[in-house]
C-alpha atoms as a PDB file:
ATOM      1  CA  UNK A   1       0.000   0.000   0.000  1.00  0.00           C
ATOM      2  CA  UNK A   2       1.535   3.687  -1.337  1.00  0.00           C
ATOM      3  CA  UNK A   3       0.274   6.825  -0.196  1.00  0.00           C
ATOM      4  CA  UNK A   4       1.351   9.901  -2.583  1.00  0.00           C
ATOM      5  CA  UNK A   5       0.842  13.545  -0.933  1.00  0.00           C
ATOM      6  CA  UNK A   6       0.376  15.511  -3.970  1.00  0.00           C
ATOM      7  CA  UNK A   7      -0.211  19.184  -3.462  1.00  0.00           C
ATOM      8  CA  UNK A   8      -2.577  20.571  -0.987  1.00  0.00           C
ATOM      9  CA  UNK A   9      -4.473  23.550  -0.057  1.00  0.00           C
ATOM     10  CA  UNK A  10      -4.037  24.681   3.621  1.00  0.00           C
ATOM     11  CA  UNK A  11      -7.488  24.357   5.340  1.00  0.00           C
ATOM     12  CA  UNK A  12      -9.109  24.122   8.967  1.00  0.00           C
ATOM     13  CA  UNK A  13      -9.827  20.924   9.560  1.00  0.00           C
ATOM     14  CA  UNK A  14     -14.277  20.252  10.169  1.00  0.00           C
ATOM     15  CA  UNK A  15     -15.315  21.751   6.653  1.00  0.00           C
ATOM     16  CA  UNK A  16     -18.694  22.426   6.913  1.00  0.00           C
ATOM     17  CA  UNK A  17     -21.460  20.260   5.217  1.00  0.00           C
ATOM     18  CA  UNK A  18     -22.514  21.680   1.851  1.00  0.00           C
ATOM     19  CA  UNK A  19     -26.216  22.436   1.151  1.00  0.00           C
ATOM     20  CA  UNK A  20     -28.561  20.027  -0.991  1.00  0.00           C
ATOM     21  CA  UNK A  21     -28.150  20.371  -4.812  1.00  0.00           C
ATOM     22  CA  UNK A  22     -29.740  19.262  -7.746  1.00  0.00           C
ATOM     23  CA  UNK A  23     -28.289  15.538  -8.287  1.00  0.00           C
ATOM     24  CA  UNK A  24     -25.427  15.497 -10.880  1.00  0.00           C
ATOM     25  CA  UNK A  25     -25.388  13.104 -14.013  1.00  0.00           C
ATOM     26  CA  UNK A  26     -25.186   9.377 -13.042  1.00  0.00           C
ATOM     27  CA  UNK A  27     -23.087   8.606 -15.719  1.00  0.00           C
ATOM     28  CA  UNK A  28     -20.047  10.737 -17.483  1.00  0.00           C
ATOM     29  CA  UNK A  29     -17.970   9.772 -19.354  1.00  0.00           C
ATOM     30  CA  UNK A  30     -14.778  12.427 -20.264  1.00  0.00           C
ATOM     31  CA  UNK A  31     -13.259  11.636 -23.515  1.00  0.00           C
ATOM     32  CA  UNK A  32     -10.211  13.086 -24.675  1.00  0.00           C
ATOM     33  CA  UNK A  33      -9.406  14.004 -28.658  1.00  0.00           C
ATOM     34  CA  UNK A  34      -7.747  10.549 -28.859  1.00  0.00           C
ATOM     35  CA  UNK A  35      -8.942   7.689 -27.325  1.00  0.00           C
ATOM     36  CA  UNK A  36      -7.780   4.019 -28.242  1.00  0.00           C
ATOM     37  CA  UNK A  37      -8.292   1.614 -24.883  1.00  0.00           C
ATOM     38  CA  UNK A  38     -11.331   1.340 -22.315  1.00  0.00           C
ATOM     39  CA  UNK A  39     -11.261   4.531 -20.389  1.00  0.00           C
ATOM     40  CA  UNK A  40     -10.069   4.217 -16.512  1.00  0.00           C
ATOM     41  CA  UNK A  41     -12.937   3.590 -14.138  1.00  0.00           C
ATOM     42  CA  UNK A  42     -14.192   5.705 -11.580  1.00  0.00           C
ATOM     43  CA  UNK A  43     -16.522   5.015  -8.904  1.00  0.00           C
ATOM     44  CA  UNK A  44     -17.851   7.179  -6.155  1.00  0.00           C
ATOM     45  CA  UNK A  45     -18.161   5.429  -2.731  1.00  0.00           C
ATOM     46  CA  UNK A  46     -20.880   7.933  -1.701  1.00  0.00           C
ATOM     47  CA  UNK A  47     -24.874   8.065  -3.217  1.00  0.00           C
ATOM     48  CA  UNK A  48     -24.939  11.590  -1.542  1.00  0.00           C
ATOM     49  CA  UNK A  49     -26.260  14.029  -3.768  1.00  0.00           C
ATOM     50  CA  UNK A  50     -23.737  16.947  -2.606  1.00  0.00           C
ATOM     51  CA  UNK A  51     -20.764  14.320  -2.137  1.00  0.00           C
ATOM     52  CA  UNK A  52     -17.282  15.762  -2.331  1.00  0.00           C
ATOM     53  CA  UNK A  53     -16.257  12.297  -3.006  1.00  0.00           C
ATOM     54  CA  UNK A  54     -18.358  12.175  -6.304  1.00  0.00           C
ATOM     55  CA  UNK A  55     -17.297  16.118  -6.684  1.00  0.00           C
ATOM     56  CA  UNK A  56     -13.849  15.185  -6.152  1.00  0.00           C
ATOM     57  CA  UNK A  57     -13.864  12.249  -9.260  1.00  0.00           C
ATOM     58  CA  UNK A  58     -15.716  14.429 -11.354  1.00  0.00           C
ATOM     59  CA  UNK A  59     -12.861  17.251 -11.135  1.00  0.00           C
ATOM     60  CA  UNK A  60     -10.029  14.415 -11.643  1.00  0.00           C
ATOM     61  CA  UNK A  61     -11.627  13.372 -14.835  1.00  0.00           C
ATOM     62  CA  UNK A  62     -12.056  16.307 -16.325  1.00  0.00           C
ATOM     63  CA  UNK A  63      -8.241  17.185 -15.828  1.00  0.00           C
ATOM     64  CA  UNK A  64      -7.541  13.937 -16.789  1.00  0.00           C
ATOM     65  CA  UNK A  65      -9.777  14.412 -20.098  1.00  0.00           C
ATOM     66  CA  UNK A  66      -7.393  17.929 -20.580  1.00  0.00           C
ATOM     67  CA  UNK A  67      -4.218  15.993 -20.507  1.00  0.00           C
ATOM     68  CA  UNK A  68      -5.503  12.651 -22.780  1.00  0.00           C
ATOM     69  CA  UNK A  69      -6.531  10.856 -20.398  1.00  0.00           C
ATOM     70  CA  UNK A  70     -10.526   9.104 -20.546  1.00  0.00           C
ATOM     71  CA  UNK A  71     -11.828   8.257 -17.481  1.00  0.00           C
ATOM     72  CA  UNK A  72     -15.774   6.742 -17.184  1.00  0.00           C
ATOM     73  CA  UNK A  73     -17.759   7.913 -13.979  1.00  0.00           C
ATOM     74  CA  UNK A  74     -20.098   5.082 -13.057  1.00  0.00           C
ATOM     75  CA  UNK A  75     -22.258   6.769 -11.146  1.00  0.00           C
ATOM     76  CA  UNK A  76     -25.128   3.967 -11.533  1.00  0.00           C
ATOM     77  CA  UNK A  77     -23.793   0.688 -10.091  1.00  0.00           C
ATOM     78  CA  UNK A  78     -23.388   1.298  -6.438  1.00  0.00           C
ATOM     79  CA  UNK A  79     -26.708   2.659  -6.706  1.00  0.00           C
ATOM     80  CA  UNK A  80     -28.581  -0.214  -8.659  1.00  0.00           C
ATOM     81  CA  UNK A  81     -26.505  -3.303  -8.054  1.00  0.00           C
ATOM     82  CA  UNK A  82     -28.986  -5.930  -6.318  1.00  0.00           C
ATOM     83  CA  UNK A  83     -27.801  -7.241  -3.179  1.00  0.00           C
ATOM     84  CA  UNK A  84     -24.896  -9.692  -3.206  1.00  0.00           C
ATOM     85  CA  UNK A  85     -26.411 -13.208  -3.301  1.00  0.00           C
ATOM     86  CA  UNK A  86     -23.593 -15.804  -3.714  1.00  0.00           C
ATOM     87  CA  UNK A  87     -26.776 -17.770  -5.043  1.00  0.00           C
ATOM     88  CA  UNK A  88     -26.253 -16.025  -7.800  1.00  0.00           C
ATOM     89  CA  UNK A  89     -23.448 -16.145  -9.200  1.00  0.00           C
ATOM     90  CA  UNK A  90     -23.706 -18.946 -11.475  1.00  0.00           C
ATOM     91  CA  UNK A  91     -26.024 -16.661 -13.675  1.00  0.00           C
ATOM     92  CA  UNK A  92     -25.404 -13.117 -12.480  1.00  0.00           C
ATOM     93  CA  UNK A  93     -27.849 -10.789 -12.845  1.00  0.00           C
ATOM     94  CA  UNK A  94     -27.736  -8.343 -16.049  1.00  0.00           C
ATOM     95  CA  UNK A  95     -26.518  -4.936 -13.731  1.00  0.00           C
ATOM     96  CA  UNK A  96     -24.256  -7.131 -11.952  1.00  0.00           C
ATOM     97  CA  UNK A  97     -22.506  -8.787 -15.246  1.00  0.00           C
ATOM     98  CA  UNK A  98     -22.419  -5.227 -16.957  1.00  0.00           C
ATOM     99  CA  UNK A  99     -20.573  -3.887 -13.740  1.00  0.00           C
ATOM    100  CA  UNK A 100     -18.621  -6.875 -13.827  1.00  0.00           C
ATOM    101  CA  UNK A 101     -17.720  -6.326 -17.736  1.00  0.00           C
ATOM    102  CA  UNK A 102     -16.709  -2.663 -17.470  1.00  0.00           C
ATOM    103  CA  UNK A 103     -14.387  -3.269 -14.137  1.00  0.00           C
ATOM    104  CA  UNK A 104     -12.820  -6.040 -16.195  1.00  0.00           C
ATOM    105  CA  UNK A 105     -12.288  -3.967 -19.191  1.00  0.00           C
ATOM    106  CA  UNK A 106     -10.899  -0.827 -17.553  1.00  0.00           C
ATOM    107  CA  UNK A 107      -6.937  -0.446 -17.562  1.00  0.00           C
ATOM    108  CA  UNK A 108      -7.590   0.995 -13.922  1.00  0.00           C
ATOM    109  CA  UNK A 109     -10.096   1.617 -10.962  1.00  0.00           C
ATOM    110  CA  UNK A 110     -10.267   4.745  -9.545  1.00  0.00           C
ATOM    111  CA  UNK A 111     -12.306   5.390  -6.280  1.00  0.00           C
ATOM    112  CA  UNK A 112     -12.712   7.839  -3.477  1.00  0.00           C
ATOM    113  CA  UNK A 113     -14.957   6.240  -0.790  1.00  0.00           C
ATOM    114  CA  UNK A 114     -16.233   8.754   2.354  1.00  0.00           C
ATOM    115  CA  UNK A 115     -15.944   6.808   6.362  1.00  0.00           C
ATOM    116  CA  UNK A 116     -19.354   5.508   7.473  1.00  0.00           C
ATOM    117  CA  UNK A 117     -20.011   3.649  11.184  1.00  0.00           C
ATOM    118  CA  UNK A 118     -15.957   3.255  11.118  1.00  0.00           C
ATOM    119  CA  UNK A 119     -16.340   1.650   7.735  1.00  0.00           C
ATOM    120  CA  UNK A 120     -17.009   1.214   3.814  1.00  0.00           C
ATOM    121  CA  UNK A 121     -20.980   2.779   3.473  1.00  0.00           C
ATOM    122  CA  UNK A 122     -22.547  -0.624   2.583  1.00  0.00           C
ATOM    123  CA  UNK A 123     -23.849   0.041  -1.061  1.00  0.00           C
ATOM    124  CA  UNK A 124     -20.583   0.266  -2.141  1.00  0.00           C
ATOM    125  CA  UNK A 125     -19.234  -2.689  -0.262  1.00  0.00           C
ATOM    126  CA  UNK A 126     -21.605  -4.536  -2.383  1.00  0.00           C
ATOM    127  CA  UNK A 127     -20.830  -3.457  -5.431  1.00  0.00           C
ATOM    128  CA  UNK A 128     -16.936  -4.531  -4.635  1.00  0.00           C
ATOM    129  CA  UNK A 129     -18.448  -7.999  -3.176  1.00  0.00           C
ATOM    130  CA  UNK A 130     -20.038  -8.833  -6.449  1.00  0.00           C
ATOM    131  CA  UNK A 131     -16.171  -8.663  -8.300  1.00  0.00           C
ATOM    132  CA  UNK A 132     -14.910 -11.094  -5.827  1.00  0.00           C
ATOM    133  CA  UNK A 133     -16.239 -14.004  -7.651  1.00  0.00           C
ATOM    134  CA  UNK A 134     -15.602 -13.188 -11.030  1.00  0.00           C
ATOM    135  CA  UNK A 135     -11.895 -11.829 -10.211  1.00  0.00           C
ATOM    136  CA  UNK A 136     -12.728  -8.671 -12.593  1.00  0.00           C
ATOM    137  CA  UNK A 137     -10.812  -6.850 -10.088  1.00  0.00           C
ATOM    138  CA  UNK A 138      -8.117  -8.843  -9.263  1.00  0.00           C
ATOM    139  CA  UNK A 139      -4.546  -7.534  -9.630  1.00  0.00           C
ATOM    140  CA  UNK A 140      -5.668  -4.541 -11.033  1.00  0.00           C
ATOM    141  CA  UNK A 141      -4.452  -0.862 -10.522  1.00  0.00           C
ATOM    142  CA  UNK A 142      -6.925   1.434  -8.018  1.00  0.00           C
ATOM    143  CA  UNK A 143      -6.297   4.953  -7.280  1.00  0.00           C
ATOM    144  CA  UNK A 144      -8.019   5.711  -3.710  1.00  0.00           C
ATOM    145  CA  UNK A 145      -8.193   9.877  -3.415  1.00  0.00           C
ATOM    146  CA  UNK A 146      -8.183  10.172   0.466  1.00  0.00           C
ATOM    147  CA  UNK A 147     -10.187  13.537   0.401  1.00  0.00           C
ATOM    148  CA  UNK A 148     -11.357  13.828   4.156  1.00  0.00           C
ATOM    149  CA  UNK A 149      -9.558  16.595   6.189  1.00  0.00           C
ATOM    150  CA  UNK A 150      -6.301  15.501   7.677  1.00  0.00           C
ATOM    151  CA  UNK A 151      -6.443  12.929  10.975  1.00  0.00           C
ATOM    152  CA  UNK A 152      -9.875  11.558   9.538  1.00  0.00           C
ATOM    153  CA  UNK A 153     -11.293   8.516   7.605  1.00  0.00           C
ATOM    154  CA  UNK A 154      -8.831   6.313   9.472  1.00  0.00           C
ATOM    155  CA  UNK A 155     -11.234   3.411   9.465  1.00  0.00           C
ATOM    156  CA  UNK A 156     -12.347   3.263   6.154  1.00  0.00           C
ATOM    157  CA  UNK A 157      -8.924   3.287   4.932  1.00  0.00           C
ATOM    158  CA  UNK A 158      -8.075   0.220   6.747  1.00  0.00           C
ATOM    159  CA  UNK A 159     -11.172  -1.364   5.863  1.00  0.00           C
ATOM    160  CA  UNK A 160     -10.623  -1.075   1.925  1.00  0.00           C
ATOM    161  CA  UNK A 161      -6.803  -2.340   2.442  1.00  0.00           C
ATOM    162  CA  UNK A 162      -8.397  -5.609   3.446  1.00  0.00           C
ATOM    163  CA  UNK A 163     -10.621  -5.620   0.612  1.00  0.00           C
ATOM    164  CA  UNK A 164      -8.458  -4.783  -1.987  1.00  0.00           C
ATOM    165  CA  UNK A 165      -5.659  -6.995  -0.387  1.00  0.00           C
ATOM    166  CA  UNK A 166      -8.089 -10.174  -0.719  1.00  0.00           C
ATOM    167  CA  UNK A 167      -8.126  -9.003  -4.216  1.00  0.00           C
ATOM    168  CA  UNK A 168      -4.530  -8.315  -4.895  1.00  0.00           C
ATOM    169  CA  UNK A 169      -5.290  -5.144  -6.442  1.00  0.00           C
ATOM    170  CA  UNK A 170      -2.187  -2.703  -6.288  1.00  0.00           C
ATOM    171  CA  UNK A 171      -3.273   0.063  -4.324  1.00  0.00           C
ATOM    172  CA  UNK A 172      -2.072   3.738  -4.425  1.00  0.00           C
ATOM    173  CA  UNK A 173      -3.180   6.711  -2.331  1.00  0.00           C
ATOM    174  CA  UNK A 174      -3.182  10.136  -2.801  1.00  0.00           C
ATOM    175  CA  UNK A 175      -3.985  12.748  -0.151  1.00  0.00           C
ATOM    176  CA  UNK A 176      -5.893  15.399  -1.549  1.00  0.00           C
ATOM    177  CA  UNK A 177      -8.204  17.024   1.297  1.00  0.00           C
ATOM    178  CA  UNK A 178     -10.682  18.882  -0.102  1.00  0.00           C
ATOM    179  CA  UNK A 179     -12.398  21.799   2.625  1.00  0.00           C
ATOM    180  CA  UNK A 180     -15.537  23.648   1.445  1.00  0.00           C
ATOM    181  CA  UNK A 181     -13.518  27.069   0.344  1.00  0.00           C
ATOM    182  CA  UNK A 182     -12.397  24.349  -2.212  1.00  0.00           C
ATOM    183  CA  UNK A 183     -16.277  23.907  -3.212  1.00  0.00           C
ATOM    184  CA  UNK A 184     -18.504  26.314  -4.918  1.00  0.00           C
ATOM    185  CA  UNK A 185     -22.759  27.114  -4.420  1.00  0.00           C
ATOM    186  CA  UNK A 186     -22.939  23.901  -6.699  1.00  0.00           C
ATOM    187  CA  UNK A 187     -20.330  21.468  -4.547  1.00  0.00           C
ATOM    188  CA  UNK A 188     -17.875  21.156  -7.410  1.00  0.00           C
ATOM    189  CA  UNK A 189     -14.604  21.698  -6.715  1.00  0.00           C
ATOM    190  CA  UNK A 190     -12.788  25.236  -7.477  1.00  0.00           C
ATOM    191  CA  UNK A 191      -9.722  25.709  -5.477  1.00  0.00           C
ATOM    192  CA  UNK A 192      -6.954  25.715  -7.711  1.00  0.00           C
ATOM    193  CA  UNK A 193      -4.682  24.204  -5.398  1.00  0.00           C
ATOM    194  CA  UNK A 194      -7.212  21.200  -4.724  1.00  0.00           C
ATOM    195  CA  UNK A 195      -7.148  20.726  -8.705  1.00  0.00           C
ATOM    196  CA  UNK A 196      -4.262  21.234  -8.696  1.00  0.00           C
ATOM    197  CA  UNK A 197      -3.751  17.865  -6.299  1.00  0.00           C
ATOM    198  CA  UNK A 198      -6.173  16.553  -8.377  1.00  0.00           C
ATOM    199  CA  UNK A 199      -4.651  16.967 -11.441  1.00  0.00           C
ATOM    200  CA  UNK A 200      -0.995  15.744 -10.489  1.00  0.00           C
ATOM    201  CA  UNK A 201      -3.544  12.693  -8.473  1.00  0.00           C
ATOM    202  CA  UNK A 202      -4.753  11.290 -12.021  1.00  0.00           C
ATOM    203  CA  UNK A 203      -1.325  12.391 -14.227  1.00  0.00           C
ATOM    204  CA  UNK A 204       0.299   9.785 -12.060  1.00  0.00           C
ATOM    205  CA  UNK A 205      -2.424   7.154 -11.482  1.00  0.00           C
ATOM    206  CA  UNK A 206      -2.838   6.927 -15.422  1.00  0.00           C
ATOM    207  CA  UNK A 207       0.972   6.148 -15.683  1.00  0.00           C
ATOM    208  CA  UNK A 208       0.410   3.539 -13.523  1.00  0.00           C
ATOM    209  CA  UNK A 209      -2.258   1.897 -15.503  1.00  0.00           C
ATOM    210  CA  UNK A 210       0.173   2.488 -18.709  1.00  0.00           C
ATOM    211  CA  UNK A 211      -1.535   5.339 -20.003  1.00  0.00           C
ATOM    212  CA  UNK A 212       0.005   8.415 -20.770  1.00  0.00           C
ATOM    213  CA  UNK A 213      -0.443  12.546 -20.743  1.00  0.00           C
ATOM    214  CA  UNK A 214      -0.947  13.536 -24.580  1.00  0.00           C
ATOM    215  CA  UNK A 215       2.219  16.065 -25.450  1.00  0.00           C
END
């Protein structure tokens, strides 16, 4: 397990909550000019309209989409996927093999996932429980942006590490704390030194799936 500190805004800790907003597309996809392989993943671990988890993806992949680099929001799946039924998984249901399929094609996962009860929040748990059994996700690059303020999300750290190391997936981190002067009326993110972070986040994570920045 790495953990890259890329370059951070200075910020009190406790960033307040952000108001309700209209819920942002379920599913984006940011294309650059180019694009020749499956685009890198991205999944938010949060169903929260104003997220800054989901915020915090959307921002990465549309630097990422600057620089050449395609990265697919799922914003559906964690939301849709039936429970995990091991029952099932001799003839998975449609969702699940379609989740299944796209985690299998993509060069790379990238995830930020928000603490809940000292843990994963359980709809996304499930989503990564239905990949066990297929092995879609096995060995496979993930990019975790840690965006919670500084001396927080302890727990859910530790609980993906043992979920990704039943997997063997090869795990980087990258501290980017987002605080809500980062966020505008909207909750996207607008600090340039958090996209900034961001931006130097997805540069690196994309060499490490083999993808590169366009020149």
């Amino acid at each position: 397990m790495r953990t890259i500190g890329v370059r951070t805004a200075l910020h009190a800790e406790g960033a307040a909550a952000q108001p309700d907003a209209p819920r942002k597309p379920d599913a984006v996809c940011f294309v650059p000019r180019v694009m020749t392989r499956a685009p890198i993943l991205a999944i938010s671990g949060s169903l929260r309209t104003s997220s800054v988890n989901s915020a915090a993806l959307r921002a990465a992949a549309a630097s990422a989409a600057a620089d050449g680099i395609a990265i697919a929001i799922d914003g559906d799946s964690v939301r849709l996927l039936p429970p995990f039924d091991s029952d099932l998984e001799a003839e998975r249901p449609p969702l699940v093999a379609a989740f299944d399929a796209a985690c299998l094609a993509a060069p790379g996962l990238l995830i930020s996932v928000p603490e809940y009860a000292h843990g994963i929040p359980g709809a996304f748990k499930n989503a990564l429980d239905w990949t066990v059994g297929s092995g879609s996700l096995y060995a496979k690059p993930v990019g975790v942006l840690d965006v919670a303020p500084p001396g927080r999300g302890g727990y859910v750290r530790q609980a993906l590490d043992h979920v990704f190391a039943a997997m063997q997936s090869d795990v980087v981190r990258y501290a980017v704390p987002i605080a809500a002067a980062d966020r505008d009326a909207g909750g996207e993110i607008v600090g340039a030194a958090a996209l900034a972070s961001l931006a130097d986040a997805v540069r690196d994570f994309a060499a490490r799936t083999g993808l590169h920045v366009a020149a």
